[in-house]
C-alpha atoms as a PDB file:
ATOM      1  CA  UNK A   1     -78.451   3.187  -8.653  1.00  0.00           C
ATOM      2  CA  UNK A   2     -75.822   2.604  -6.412  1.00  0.00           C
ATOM      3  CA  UNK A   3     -77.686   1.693  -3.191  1.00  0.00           C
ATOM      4  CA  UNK A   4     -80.155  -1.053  -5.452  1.00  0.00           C
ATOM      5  CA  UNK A   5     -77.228  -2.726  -6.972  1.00  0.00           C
ATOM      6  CA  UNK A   6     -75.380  -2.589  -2.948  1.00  0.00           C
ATOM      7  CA  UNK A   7     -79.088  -4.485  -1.768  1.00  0.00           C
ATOM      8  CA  UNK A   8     -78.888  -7.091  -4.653  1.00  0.00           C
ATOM      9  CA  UNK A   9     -75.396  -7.879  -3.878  1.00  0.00           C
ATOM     10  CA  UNK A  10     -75.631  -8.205  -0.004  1.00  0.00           C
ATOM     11  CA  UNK A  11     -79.017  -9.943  -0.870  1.00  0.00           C
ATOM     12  CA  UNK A  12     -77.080 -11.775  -3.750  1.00  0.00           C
ATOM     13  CA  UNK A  13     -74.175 -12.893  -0.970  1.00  0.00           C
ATOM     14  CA  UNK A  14     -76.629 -13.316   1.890  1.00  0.00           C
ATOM     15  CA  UNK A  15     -78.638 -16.342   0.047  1.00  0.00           C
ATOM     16  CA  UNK A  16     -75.424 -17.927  -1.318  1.00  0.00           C
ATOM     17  CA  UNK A  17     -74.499 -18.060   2.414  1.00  0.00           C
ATOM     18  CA  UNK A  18     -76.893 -19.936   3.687  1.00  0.00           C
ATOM     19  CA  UNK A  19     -76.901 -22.805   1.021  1.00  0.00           C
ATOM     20  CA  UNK A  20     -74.736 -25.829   1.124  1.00  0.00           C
ATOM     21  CA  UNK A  21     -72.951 -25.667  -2.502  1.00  0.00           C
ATOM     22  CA  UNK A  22     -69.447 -24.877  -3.992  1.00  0.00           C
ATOM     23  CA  UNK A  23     -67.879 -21.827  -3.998  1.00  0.00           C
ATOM     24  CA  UNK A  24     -65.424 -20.622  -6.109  1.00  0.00           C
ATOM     25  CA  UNK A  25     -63.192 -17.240  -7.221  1.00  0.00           C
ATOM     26  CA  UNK A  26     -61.595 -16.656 -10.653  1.00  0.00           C
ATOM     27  CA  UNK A  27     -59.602 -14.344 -12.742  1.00  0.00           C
ATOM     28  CA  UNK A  28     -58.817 -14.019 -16.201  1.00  0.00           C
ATOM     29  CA  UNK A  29     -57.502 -11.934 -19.255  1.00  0.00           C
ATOM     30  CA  UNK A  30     -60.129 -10.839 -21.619  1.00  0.00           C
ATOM     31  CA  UNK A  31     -60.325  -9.277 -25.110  1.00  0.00           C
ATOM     32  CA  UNK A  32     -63.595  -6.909 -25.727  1.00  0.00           C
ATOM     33  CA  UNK A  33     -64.276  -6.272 -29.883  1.00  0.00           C
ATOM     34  CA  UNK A  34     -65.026  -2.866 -28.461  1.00  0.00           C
ATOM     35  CA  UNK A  35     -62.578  -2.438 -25.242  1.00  0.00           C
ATOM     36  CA  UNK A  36     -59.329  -4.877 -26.870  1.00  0.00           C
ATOM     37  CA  UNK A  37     -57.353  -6.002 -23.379  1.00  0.00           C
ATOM     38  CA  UNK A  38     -58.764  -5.711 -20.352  1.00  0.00           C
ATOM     39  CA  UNK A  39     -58.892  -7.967 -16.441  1.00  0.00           C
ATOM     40  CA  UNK A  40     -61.978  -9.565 -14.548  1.00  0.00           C
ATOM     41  CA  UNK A  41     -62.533 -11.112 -11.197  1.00  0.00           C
ATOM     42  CA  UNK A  42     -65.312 -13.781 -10.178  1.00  0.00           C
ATOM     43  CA  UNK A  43     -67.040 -15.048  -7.628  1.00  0.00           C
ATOM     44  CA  UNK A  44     -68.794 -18.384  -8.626  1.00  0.00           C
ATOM     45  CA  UNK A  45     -71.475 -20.307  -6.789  1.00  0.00           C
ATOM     46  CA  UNK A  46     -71.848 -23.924  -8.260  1.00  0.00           C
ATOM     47  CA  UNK A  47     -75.638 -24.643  -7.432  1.00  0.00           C
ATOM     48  CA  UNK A  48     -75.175 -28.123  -8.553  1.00  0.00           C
ATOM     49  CA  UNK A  49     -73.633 -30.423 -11.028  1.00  0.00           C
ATOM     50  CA  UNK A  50     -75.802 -28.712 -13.840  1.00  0.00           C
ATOM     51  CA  UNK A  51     -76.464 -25.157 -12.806  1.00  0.00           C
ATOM     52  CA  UNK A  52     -74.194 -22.434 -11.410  1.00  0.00           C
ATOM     53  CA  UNK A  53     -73.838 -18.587 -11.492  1.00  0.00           C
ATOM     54  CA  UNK A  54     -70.997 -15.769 -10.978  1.00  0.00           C
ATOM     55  CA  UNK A  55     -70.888 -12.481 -10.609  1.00  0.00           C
ATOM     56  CA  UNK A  56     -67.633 -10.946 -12.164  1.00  0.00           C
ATOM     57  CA  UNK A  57     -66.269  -7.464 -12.198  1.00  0.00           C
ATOM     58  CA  UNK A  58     -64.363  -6.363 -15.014  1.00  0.00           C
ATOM     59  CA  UNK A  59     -62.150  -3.349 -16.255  1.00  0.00           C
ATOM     60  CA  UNK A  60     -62.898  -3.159 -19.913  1.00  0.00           C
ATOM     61  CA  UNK A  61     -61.137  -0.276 -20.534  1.00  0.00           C
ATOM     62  CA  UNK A  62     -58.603   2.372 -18.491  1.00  0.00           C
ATOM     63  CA  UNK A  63     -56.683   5.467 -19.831  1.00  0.00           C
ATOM     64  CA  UNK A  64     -55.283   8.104 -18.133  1.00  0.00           C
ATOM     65  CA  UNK A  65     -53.005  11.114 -19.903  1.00  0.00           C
ATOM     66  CA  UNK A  66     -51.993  14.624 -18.881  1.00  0.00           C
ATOM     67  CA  UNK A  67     -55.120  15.499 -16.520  1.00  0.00           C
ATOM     68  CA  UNK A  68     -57.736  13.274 -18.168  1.00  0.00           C
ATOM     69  CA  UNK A  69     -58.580   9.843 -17.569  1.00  0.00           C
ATOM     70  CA  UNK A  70     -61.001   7.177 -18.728  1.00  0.00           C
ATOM     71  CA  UNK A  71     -62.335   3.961 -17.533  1.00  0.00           C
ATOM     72  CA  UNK A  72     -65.081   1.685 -18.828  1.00  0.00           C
ATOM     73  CA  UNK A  73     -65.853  -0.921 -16.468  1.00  0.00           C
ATOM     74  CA  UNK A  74     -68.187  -3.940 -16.032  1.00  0.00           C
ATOM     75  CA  UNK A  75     -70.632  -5.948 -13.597  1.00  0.00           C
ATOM     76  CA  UNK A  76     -71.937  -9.595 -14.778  1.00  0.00           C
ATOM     77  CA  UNK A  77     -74.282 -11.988 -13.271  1.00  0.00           C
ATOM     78  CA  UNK A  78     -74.681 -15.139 -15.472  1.00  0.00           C
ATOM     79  CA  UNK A  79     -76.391 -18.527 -14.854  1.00  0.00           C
ATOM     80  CA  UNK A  80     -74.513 -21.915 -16.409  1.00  0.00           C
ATOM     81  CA  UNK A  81     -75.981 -24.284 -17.748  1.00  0.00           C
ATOM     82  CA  UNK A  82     -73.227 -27.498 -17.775  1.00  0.00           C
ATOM     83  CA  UNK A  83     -73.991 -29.933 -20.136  1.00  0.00           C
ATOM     84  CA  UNK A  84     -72.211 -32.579 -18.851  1.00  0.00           C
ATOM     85  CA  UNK A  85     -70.412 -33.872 -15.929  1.00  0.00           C
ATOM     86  CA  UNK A  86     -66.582 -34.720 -15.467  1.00  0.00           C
ATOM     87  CA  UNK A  87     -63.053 -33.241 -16.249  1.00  0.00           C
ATOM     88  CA  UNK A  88     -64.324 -31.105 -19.184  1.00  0.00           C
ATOM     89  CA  UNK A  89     -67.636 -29.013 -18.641  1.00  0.00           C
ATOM     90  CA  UNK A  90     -69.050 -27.153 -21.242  1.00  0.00           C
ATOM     91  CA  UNK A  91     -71.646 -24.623 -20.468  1.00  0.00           C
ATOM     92  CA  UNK A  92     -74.070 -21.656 -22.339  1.00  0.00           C
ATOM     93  CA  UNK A  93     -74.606 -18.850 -20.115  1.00  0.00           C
ATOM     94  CA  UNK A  94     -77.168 -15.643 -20.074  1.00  0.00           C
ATOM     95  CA  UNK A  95     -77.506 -12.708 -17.776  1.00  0.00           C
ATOM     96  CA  UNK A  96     -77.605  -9.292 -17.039  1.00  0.00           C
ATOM     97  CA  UNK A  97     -74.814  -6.730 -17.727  1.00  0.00           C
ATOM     98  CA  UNK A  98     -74.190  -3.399 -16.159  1.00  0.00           C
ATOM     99  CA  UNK A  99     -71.551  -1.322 -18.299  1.00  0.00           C
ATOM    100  CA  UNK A 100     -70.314   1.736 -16.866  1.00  0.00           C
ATOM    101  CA  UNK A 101     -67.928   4.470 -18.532  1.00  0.00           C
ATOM    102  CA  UNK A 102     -66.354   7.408 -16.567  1.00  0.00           C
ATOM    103  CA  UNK A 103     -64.072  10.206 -17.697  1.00  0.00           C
ATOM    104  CA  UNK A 104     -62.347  12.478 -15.287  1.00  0.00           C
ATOM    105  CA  UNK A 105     -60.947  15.830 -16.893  1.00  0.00           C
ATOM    106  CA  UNK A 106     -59.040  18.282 -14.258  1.00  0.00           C
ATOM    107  CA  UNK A 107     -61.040  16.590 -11.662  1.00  0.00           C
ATOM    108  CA  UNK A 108     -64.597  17.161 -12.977  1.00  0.00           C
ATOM    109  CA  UNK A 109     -65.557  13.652 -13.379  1.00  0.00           C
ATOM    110  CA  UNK A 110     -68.457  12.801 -15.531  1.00  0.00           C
ATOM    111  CA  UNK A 111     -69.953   8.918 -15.691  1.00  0.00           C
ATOM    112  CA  UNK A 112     -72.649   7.024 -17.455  1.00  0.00           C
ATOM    113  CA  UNK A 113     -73.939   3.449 -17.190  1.00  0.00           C
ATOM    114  CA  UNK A 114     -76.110   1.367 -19.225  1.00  0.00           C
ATOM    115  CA  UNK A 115     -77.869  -1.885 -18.901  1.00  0.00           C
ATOM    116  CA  UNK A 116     -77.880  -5.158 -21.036  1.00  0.00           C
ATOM    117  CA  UNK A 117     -77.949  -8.743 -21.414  1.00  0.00           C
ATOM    118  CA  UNK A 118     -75.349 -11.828 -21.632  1.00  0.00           C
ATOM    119  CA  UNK A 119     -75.523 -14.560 -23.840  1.00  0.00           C
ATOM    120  CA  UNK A 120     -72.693 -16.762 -24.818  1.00  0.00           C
ATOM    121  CA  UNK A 121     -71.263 -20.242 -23.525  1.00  0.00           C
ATOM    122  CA  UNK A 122     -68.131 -21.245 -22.245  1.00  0.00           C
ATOM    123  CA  UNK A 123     -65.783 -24.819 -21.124  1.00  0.00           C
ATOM    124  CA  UNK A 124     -64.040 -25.202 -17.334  1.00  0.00           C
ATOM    125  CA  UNK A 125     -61.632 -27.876 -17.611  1.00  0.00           C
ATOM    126  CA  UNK A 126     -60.421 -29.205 -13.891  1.00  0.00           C
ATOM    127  CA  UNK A 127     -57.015 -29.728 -13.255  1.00  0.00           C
ATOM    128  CA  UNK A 128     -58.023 -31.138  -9.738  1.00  0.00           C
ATOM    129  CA  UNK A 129     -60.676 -31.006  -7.173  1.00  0.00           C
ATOM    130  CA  UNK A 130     -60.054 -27.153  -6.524  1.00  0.00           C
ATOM    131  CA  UNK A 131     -58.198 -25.705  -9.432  1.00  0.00           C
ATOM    132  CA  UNK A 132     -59.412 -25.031 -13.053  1.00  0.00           C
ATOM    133  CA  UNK A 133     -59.263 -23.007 -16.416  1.00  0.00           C
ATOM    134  CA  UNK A 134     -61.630 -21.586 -18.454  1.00  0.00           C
ATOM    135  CA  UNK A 135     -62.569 -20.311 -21.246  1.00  0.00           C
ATOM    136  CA  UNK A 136     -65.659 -18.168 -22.762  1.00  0.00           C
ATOM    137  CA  UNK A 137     -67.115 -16.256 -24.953  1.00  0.00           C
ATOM    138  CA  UNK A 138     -70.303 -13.982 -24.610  1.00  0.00           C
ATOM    139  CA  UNK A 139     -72.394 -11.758 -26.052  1.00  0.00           C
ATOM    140  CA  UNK A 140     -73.505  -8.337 -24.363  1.00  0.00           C
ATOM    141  CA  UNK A 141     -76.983  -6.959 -26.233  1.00  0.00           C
ATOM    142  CA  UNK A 142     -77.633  -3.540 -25.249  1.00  0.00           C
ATOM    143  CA  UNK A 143     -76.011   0.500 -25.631  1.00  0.00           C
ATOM    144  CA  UNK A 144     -72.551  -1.124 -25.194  1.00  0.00           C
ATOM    145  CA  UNK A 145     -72.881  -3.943 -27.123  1.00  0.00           C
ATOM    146  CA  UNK A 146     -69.925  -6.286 -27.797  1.00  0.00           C
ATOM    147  CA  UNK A 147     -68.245  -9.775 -28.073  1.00  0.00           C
ATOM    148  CA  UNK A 148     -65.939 -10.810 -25.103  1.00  0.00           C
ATOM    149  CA  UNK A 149     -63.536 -13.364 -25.133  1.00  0.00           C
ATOM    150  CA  UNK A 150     -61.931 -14.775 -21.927  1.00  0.00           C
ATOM    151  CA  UNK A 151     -60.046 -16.874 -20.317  1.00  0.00           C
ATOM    152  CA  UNK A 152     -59.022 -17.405 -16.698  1.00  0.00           C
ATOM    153  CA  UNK A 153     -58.026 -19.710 -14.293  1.00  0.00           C
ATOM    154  CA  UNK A 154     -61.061 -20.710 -10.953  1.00  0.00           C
ATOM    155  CA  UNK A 155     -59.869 -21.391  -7.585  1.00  0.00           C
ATOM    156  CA  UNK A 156     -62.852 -23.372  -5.372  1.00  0.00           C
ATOM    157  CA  UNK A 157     -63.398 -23.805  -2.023  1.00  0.00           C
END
């Protein structure tokens, strides 16, 4: 599992290299109906004015008390569809989800991850040529099914 999502990634990162479009990296707050607070970090690739993609990593989830410790964590690669051009963009987004949860207890650690698919839609709003905020909300359908709600802040290059 590992080493296939490690090829699509350098495969992923390998094509985005060798095209001539924006690039971009985000972070944001997010609120999971099934996780409550949690932290994500993006990479986005602006294909062109209309379509672009990310792949985020997320922690959903993280406890840790007297020997035992949890953590429910998240990969995302969406496609955006913008709607329109300009300050405000507003955009509907699907993908594919990887959800993975892990506990640790006395150092036996035990994990599990499932599979499933984004839908949703979003707005970036540029404050200037580089910097911007954002906002989203998606829809994971799968085993760890669940609204997400974030909102961030996109650096581009």
């Amino acid at each position: 599992m590992r080493k296939n999502l490690f090829l699509t990634l350098v495969s992923f990162f390998c094509f985005l290299a060798m095209t001539n479009a924006q690039f971009g990296l985000g972070a944001g707050v997010l609120y999971g109906t099934d996780s409550e607070l949690g932290f994500t970090g993006r990479v986005n690739y602006d294909i062109n004015s209309k379509i672009g993609v990310y792949l985020g990593f997320s922690l959903l989830d993280s406890e840790s008390e007297q020997g035992v410790s949890a953590s429910l964590t998240s990969i995302d690669l969406n496609a955006h569809y913008h709607f329109s051009e300009g300050t405000t963009r507003p955009y509907a987004l699907a993908g594919v989800n990887i959800t993975r949860a892990s506990v640790s207890v006395l150092g036996i650690k035990v994990s599990d991850s499932t599979t499933g698919f984004n839908v949703g839609g979003g707005v970036i709003h540029n404050l200037s040529d580089k910097f911007a905020l954002f906002g989203e909300a998606k829809y994971t359908l799968g085993d760890a099914d669940q609204a997400v709600f974030t909102v961030g802040a996109r650096y581009a290059f």
